[in-house]
C-alpha atoms as a PDB file:
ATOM      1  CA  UNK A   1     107.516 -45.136 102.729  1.00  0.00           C
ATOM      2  CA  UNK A   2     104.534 -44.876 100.741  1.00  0.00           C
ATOM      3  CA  UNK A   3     105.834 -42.945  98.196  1.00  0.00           C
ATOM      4  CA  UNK A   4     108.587 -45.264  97.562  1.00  0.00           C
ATOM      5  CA  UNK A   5     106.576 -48.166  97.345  1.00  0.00           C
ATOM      6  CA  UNK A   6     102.942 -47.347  96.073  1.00  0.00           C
ATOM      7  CA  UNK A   7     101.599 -50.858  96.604  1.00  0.00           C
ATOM      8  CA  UNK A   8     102.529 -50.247 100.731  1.00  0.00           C
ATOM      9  CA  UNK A   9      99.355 -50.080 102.486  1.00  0.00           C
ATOM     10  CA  UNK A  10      99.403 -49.770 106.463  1.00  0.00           C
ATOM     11  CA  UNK A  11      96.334 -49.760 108.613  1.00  0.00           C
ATOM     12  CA  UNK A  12      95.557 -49.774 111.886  1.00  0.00           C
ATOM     13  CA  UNK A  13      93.004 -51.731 113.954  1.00  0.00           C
ATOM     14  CA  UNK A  14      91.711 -50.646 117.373  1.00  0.00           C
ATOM     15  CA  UNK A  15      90.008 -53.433 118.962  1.00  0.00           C
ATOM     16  CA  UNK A  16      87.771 -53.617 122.492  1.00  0.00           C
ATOM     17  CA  UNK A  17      89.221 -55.821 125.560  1.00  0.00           C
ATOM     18  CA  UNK A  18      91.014 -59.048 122.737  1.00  0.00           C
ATOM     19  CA  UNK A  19      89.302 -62.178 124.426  1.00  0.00           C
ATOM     20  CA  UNK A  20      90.947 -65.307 124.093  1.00  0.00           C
ATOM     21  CA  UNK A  21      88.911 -67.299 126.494  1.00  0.00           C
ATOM     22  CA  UNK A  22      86.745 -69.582 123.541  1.00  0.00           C
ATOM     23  CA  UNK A  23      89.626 -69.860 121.437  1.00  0.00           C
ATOM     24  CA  UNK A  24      91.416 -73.153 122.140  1.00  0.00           C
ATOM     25  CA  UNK A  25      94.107 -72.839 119.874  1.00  0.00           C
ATOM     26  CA  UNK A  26      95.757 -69.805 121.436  1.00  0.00           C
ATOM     27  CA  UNK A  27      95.601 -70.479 124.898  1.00  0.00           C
ATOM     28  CA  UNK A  28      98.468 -72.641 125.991  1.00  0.00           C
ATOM     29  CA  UNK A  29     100.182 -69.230 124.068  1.00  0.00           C
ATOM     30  CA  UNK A  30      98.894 -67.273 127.439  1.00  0.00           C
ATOM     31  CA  UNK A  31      99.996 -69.222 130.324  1.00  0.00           C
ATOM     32  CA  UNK A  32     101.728 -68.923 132.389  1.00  0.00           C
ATOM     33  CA  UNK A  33     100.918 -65.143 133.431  1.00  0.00           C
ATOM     34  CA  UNK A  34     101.911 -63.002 136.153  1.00  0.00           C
ATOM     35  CA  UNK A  35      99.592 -63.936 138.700  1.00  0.00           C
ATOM     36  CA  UNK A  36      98.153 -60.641 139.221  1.00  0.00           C
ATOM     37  CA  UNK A  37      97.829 -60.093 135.232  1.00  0.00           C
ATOM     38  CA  UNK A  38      95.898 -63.511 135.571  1.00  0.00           C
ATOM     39  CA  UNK A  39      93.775 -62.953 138.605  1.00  0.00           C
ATOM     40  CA  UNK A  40      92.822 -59.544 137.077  1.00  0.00           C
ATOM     41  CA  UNK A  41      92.221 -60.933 134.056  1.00  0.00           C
ATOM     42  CA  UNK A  42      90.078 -64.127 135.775  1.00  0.00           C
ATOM     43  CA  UNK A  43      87.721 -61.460 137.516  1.00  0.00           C
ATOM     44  CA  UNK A  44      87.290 -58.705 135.273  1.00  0.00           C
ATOM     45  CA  UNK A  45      86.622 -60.367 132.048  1.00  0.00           C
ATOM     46  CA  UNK A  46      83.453 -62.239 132.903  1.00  0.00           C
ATOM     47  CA  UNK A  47      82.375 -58.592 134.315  1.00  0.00           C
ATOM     48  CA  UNK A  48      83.578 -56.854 130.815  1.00  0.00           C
ATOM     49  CA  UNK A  49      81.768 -59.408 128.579  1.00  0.00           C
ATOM     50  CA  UNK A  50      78.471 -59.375 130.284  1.00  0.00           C
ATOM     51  CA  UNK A  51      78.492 -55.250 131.067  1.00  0.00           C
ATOM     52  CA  UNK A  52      79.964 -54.346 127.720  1.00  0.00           C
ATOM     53  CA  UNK A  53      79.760 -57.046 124.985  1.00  0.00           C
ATOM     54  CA  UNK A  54      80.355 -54.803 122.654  1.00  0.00           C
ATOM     55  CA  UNK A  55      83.505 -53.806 123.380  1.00  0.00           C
ATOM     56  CA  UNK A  56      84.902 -57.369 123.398  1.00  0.00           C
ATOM     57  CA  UNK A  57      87.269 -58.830 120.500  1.00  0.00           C
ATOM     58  CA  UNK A  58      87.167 -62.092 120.698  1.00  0.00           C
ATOM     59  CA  UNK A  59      90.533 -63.405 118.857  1.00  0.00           C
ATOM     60  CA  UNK A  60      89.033 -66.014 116.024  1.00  0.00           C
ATOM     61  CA  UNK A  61      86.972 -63.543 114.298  1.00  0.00           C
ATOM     62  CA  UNK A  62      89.544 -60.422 115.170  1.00  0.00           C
ATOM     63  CA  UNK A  63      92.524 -62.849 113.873  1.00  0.00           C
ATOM     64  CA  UNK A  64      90.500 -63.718 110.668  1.00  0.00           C
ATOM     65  CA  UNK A  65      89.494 -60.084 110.179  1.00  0.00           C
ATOM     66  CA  UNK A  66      93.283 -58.761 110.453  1.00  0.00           C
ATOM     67  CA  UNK A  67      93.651 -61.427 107.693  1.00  0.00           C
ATOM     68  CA  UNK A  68      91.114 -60.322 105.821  1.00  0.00           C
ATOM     69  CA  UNK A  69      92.412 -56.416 105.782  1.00  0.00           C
ATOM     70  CA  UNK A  70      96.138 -57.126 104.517  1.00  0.00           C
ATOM     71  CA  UNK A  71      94.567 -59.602 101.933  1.00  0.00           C
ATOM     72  CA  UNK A  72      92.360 -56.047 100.468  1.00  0.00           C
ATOM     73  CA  UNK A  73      89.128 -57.529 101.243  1.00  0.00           C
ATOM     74  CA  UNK A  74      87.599 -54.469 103.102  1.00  0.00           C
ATOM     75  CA  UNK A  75      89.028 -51.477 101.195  1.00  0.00           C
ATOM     76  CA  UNK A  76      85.530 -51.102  99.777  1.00  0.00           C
ATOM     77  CA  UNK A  77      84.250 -50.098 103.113  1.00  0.00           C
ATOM     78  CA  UNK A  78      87.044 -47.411 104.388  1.00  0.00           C
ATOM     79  CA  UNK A  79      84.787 -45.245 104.260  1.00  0.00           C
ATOM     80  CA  UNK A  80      81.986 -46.142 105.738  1.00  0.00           C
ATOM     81  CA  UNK A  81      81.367 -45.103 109.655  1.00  0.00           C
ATOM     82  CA  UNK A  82      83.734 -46.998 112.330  1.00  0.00           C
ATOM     83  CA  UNK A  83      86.493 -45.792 109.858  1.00  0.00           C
ATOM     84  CA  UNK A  84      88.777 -42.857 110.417  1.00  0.00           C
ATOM     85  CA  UNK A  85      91.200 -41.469 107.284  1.00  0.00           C
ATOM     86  CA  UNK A  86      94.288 -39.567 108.075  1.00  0.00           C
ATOM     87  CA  UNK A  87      95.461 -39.427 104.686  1.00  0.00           C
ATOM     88  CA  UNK A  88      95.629 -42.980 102.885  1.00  0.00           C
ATOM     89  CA  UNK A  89      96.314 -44.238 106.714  1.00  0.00           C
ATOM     90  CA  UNK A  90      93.366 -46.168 107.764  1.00  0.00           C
ATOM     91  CA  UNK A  91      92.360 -46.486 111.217  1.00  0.00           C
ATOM     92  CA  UNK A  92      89.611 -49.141 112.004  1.00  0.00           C
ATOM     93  CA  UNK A  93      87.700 -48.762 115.469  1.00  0.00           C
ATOM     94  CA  UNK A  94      86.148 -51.900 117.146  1.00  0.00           C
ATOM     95  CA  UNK A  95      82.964 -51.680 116.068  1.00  0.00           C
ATOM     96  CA  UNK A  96      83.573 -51.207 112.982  1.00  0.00           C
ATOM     97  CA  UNK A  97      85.691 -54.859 113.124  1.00  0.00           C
ATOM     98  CA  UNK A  98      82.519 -55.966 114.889  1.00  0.00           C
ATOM     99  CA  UNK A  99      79.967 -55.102 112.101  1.00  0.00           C
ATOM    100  CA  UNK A 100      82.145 -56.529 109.436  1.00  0.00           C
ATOM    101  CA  UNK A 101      83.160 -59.406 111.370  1.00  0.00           C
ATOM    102  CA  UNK A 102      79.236 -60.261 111.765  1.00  0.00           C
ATOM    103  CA  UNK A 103      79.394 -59.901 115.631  1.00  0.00           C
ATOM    104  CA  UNK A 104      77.309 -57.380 115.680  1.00  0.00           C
ATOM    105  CA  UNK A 105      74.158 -56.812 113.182  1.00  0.00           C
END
């Protein structure tokens, strides 16, 4: 696909557990749930962002960083660490969308 259309660039983004929970906009989007999807989700996420902060995506700064990758504004830092190359195919681990993002610093 590439070859056929040089200005095609596809990259992937792995992010932690996506939380939604401070982001008003988008939650009417997740209701309603299966109630065991939602009673899992209403337990172990308050466990998951206090054990493992780091792992978290929360969805305003993940949505805005998606953003930011198909607009070309990070293709200066593929290849710093957090970033994996197979080939021209990009593949961006969480926290290396954290340290961009400003999560983490």
């Amino acid at each position: 696909m590439r070859k056929a259309n040089p200005r095609f660039h596809a990259n992937s983004v792995r992010p932690g557990f996506v939380d939604w929970t401070s982001h008003d906009a988008i939650i009417p989007y997740f209701s309603p749930r299966p109630m065991m999807k939602q009673t899992a989700i209403a337990v172990l996420g308050p466990i998951f962002r206090a054990a493992l902060p780091g792992r978290c995506s929360p969805t305003q700064p993940l949505g805005k960083f998606l953003a930011e990758m198909a607009m070309g504004k990070w293709e200066d830092k593929l290849a710093e660490p957090g970033f994996e190359k197979l080939g021209e195919f990009c593949i961006v681990g969480n926290a290396a969308f954290r340290r961009l993002s400003g999560l983490d610093t």
